[in-house]
Protein backbone atom coordinates (compact mmCIF):
# COMPACT_ATOMS: atom_id res chain seq x y z
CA UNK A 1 -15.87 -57.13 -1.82
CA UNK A 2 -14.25 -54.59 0.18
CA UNK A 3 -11.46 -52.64 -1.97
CA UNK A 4 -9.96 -50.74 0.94
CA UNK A 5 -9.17 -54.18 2.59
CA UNK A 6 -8.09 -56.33 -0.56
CA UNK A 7 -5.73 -53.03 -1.33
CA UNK A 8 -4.24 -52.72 1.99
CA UNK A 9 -3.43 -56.78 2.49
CA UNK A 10 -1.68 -56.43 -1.04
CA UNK A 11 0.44 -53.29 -0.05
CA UNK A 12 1.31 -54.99 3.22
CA UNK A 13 2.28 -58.00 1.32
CA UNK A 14 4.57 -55.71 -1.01
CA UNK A 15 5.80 -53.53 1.99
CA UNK A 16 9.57 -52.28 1.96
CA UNK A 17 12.25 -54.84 2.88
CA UNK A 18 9.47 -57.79 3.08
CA UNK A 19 8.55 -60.55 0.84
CA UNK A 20 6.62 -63.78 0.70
CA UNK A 21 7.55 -67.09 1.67
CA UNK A 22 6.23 -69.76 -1.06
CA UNK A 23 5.67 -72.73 1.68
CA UNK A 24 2.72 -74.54 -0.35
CA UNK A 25 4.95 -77.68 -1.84
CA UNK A 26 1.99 -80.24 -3.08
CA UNK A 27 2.49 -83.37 -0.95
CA UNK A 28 4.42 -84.84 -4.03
CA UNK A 29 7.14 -81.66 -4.59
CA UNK A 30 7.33 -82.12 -0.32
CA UNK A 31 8.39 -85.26 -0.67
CA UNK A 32 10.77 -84.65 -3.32
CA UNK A 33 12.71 -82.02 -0.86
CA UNK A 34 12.90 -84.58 2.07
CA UNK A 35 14.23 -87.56 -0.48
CA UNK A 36 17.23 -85.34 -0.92
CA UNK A 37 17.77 -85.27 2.88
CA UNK A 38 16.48 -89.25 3.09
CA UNK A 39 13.80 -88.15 5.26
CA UNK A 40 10.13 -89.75 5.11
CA UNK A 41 7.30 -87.32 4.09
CA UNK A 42 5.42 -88.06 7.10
CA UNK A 43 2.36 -85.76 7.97
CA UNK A 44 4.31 -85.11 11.06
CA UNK A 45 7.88 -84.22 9.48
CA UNK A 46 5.96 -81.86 6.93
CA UNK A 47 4.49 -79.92 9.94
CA UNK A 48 7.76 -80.09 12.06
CA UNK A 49 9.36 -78.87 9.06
CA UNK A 50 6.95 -75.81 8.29
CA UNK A 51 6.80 -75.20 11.92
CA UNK A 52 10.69 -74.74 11.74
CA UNK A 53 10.26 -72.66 9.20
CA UNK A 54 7.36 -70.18 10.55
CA UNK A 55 8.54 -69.59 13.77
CA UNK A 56 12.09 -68.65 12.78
CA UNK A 57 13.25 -65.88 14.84
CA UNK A 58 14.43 -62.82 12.77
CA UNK A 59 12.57 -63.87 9.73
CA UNK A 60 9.64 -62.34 10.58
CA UNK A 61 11.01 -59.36 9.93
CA UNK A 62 11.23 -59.75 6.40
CA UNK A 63 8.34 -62.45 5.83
CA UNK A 64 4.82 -60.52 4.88
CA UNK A 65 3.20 -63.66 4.22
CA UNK A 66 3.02 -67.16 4.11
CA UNK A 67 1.89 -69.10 0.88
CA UNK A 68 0.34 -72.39 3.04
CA UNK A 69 -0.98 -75.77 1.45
CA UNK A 70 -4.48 -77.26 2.26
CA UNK A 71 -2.72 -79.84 5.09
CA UNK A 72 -0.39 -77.01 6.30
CA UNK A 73 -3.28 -74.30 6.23
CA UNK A 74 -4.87 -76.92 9.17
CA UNK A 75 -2.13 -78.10 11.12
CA UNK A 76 -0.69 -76.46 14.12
CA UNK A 77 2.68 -75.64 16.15
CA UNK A 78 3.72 -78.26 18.59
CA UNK A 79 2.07 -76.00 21.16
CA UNK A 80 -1.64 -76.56 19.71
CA UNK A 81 -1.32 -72.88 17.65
CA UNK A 82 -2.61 -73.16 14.18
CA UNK A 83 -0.59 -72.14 11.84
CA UNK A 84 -2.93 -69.23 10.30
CA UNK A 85 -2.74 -68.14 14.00
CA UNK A 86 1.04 -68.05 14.88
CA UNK A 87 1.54 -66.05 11.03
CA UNK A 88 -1.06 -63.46 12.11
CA UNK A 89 0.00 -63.14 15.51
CA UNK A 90 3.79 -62.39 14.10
CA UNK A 91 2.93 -59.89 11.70
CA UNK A 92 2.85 -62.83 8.78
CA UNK A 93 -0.52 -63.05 6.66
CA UNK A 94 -1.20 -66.56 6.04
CA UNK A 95 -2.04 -67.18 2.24
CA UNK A 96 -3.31 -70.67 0.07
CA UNK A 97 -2.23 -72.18 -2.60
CA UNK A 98 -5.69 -72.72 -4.28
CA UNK A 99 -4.94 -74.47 -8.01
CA UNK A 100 -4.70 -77.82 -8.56
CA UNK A 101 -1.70 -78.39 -10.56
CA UNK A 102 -1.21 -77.90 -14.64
CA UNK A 103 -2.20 -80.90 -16.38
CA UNK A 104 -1.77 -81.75 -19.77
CA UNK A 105 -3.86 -79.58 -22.45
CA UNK A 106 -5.58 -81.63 -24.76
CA UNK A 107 -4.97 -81.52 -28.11
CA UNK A 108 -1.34 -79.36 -27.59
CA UNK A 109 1.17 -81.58 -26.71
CA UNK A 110 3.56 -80.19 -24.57
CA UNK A 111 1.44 -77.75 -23.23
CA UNK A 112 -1.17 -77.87 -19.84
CA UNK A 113 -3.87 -76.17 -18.40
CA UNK A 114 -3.89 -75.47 -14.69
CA UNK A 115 -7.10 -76.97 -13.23
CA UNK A 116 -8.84 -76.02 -10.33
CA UNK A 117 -11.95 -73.48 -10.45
CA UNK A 118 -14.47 -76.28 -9.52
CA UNK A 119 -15.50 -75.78 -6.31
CA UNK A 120 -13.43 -73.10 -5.58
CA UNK A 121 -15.83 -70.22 -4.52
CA UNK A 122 -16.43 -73.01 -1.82
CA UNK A 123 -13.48 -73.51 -1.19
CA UNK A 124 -12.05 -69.85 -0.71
CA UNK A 125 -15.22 -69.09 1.80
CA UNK A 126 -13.75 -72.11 3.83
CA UNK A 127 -10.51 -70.65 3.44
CA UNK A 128 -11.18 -67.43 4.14
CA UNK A 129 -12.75 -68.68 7.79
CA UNK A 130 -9.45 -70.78 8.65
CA UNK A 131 -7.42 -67.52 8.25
CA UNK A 132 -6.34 -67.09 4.85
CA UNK A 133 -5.96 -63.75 3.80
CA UNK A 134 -4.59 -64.14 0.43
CA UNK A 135 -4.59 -66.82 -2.52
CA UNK A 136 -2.11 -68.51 -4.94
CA UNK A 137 -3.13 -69.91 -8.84
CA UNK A 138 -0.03 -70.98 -10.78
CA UNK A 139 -0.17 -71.17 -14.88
CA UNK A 140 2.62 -72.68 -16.46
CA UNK A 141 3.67 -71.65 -20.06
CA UNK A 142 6.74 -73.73 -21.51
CA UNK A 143 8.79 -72.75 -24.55
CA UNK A 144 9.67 -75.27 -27.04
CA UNK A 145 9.85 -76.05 -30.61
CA UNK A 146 6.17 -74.40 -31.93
CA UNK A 147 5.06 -73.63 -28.26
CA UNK A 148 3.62 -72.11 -26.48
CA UNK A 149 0.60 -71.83 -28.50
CA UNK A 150 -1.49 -68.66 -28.33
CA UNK A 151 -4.58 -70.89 -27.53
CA UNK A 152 -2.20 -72.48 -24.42
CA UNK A 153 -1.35 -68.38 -23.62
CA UNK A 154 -5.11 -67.47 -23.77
CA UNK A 155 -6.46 -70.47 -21.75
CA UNK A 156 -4.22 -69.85 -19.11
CA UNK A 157 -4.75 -66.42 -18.76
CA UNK A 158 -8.15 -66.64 -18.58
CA UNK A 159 -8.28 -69.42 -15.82
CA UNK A 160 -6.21 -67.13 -13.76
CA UNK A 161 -8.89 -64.12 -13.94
CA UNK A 162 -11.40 -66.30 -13.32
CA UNK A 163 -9.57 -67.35 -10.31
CA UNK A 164 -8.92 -63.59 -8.99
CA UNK A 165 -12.23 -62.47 -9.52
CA UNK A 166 -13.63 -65.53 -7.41
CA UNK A 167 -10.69 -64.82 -4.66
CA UNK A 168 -11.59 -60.84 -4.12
CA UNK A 169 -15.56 -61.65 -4.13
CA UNK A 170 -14.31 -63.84 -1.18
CA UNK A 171 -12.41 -61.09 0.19
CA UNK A 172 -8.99 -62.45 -0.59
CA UNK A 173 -6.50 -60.72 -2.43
CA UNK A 174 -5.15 -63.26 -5.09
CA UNK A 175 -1.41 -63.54 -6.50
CA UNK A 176 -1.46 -64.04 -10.02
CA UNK A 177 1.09 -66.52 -11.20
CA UNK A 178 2.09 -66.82 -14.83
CA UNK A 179 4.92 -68.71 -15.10
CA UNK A 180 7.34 -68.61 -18.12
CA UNK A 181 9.54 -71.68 -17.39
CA UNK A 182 12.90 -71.65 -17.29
CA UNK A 183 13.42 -75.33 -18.72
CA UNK A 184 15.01 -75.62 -22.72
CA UNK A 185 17.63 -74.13 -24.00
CA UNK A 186 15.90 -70.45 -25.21
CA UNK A 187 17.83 -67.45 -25.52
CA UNK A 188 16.71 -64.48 -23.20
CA UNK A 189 15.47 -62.87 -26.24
CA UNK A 190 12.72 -65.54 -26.56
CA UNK A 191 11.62 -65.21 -22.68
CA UNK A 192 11.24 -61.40 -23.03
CA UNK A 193 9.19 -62.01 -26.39
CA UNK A 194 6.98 -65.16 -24.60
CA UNK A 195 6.52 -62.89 -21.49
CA UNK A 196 5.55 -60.35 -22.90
CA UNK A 197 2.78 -61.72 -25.00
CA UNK A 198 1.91 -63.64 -21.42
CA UNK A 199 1.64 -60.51 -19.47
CA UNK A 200 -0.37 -58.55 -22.34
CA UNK A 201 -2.92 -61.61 -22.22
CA UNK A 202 -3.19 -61.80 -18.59
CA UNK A 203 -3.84 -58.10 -17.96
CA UNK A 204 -6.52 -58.50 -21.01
CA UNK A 205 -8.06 -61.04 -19.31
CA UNK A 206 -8.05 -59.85 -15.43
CA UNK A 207 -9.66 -56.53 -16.91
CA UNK A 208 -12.61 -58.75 -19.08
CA UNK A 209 -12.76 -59.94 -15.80
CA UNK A 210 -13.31 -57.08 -13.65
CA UNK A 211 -10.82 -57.99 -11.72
CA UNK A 212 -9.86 -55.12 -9.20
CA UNK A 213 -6.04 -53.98 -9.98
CA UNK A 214 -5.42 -52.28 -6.63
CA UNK A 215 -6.43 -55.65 -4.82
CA UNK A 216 -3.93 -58.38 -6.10
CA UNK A 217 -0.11 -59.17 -6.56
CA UNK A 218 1.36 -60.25 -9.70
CA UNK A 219 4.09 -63.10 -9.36
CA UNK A 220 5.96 -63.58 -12.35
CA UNK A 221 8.97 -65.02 -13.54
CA UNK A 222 12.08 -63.06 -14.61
CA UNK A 223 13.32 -62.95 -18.19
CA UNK A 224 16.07 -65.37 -17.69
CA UNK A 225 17.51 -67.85 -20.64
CA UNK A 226 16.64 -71.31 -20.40
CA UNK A 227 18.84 -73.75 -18.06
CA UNK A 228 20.41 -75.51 -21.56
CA UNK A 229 21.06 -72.19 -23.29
CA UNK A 230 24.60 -71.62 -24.13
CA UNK A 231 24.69 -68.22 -23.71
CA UNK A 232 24.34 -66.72 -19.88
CA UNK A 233 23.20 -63.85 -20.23
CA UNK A 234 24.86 -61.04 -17.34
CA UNK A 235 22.43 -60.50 -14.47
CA UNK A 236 22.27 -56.53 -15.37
CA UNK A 237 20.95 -57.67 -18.77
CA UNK A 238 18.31 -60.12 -17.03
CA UNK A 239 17.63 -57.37 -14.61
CA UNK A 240 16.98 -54.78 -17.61
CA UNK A 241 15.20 -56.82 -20.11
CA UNK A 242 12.72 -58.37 -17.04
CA UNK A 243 11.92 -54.54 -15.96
CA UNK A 244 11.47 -53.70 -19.37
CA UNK A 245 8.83 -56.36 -20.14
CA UNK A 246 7.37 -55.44 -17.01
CA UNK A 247 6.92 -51.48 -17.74
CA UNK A 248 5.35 -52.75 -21.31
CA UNK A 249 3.16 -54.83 -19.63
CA UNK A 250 1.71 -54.01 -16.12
CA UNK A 251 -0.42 -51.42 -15.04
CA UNK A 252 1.05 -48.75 -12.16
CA UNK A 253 -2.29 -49.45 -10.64
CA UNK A 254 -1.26 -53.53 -9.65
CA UNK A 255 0.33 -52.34 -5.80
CA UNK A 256 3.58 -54.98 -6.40
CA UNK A 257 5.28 -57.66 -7.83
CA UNK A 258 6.53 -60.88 -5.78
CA UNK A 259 8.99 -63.08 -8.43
CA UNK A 260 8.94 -66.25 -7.85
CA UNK A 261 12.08 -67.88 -8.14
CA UNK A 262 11.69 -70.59 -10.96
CA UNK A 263 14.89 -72.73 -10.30
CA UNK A 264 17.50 -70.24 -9.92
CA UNK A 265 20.02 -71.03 -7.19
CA UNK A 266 19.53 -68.43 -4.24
CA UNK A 267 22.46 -66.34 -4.54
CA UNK A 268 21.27 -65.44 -8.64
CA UNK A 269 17.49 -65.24 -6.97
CA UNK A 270 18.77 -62.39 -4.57
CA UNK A 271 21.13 -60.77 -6.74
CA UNK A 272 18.60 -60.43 -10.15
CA UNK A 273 15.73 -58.60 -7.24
CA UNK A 274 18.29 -56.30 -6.03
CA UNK A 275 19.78 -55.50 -9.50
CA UNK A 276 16.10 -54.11 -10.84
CA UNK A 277 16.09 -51.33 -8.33
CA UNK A 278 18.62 -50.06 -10.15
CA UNK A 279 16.30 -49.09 -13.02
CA UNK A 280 15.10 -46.19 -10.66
CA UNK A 281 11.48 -44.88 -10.38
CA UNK A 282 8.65 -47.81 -10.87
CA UNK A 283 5.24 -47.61 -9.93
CA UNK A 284 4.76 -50.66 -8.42
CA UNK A 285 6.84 -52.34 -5.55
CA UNK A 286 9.00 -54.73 -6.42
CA UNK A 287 9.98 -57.78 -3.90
CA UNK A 288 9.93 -61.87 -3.86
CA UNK A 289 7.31 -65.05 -3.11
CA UNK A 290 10.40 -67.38 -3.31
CA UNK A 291 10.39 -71.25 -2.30
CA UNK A 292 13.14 -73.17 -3.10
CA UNK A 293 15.20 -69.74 -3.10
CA UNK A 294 14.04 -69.59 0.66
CA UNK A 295 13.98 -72.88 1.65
CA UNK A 296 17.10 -74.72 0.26
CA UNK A 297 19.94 -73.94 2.60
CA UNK A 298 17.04 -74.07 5.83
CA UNK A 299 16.13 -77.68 4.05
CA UNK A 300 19.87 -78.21 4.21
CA UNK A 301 21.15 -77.12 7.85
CA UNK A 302 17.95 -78.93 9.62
CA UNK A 303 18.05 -82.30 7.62
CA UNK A 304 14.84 -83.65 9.34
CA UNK A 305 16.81 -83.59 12.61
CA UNK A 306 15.87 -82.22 16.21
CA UNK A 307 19.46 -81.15 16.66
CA UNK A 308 18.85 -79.22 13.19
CA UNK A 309 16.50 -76.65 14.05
CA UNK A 310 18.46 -73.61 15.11
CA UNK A 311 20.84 -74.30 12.04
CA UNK A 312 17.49 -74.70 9.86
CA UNK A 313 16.36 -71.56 11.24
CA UNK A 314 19.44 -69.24 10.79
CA UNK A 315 20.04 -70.34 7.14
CA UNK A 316 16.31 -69.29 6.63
CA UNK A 317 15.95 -66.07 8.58
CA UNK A 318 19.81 -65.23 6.78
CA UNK A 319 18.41 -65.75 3.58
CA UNK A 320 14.77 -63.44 4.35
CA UNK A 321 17.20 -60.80 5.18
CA UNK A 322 19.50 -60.81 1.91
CA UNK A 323 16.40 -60.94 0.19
CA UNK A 324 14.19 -58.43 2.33
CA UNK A 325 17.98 -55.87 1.23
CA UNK A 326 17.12 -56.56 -2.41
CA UNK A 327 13.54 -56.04 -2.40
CA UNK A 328 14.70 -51.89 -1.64
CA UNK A 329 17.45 -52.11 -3.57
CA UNK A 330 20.19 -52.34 -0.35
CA UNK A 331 21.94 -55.69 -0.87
CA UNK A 332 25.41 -56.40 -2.38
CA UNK A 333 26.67 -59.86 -2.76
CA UNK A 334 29.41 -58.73 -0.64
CA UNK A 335 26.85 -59.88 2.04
CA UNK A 336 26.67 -63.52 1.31
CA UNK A 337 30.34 -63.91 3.03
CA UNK A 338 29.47 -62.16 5.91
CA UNK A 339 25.80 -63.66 6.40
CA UNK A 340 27.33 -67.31 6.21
């Protein structure tokens, strides 16, 4: 394990105006996106598509990285590039998606364990030689009636430190994703509370683990109320109670923090990034490792068509640079009218 190295790939992933772009849909989310465009999820229309995406031009201004899946990760650009290749050569680090999806826990119902850390010191070593640079886990907590459980909390957690010590013995810097979904009807009061006990049992856990702070990227969600909760909370209240939780809970030593985007349109992605800054001094960066947030309008203007991929393009590199503004702080939503 090299420190120096796993510290600078995380600060260059965190770096001013820049951000991650979460392209690592399983081949079953992928083919969710094209059904809403009635396109076929083809092994050749999900490369077409990525490759749309990656080579972009203007995005790569605000793209650090790349989060790739295991198909993507080996496929190439029309031109015979692969993929890890093209990122590198454009200033993009290409990254993995490493986890193999939550599955139910047994025993809790309504609750699941992400699964995954079989093989994987295998599997980041072979990783690791196609280009990757950096990893992704996932860990989903719900909230619901009685849940989550602290044994769900606990399990998760420590399957994520496992994962990050495994990824920086490889030499890649892992993003550690605890996810507090968005789903129910909670008030933002119960995300901060469920979040916080999240973060305070992941941190636990990555230091049992020995897991080197400096060298990894925490990718949370925001404290947002669930989707069926009557009362919206104001995005300045989301932005305060998430950088509260997040000064309770992580240590200045963790280089940044990517959100991911967990179902929030893009416009409320952009604007809830850029509001934080507003809190003033914080010891760790603060940007985005968005997906759909990223993706959606791109998904949109190309539609699976040739003719589509200068439109596809624009709507993505538009919506790097609204967000690349928000990750210092500099965007106003004054700029969606403009940008479109």
């Amino acid at each position: 394990m090299n420190i120096g190295e796993l510290n600078a790939t995380a600060r260059a992933l965190v770096a001013k105006n820049r951000g991650i772009l979460a392209a690592d849909e399983s081949t079953g989310t992928i083919k969710k996106r094209f059904d809403s465009i009635k396109l076929d999820s083809t092994e050749e229309n999900r490369r077409a598509y990525r490759e749309m995406l990656f080579t972009a031009p203007g995005a790569q201004k605000y793209i650090s990285g790349v989060i790739l899946y295991d198909e993507t990760l080996r496929q190439k650009t029309k031109d015979g590039m692969p993929f890890p290749t093209y990122l590198a050569k454009f200033g993009m680090l290409p990254g993995i998606k490493v986890d193999l999806g939550a599955k139910p826990l047994p025993g809790f119902p309504g609750e699941t364990i992400t699964e995954g850390l079989d093989g994987l010191r295998e599997r980041l070593a072979e990783y690791h030689k196609l280009g990757a640079r950096f990893a992704k886990w996932r860990a989903v907590i719900d909230i619901g009636s009685g849940i989550p459980s602290r044994y769900a909390i606990e399990a998760n957690a420590t399957g994520l430190a496992r994962y990050a010590a495994l990824c920086q013995e490889a030499g890649i810097v892992p993003i550690v994703e605890p996810e507090v979904l968005m789903d129910g009807a909670h008030p933002l009061e119960r995300c901060e509370e469920v979040t916080n006990d999240v973060l305070d049992s992941v941190f636990s856990q990555l230091f049992a683990a020995r897991v080197v702070l400096e060298g990894m990227v925490l990718k949370p969600n925001m404290v947002i109320p669930g989707k069926k909760c009557a009362d919206r909370s104001s995005p300045e209240k989301i932005a305060e109670a998430t950088v509260r939780t997040l000064r309770r809970q992580v240590p200045a030593a963790v280089p940044g923090i990517a959100f991911l985007s967990g179902g929030q349109s893009p416009t409320d992605a952009t604007l809830h990034l850029n509001l934080m800054h507003a809190a003033g001094s914080l010891p760790w960066a603060l940007t985005f490792s968005y997906g759909r947030a990223l993706q959606e309008d791109a998904l949109k203007a190309w539609a699976g068509k040739p003719g589509g991929i200068a439109s596809g393009q624009q709507a993505l590199a538009t919506r790097a640079k609204l967000n690349g503004l928000a990750a210092a702080g500099e965007y106003s939503a004054a700029m969606e009218a403009s940008a479109a």
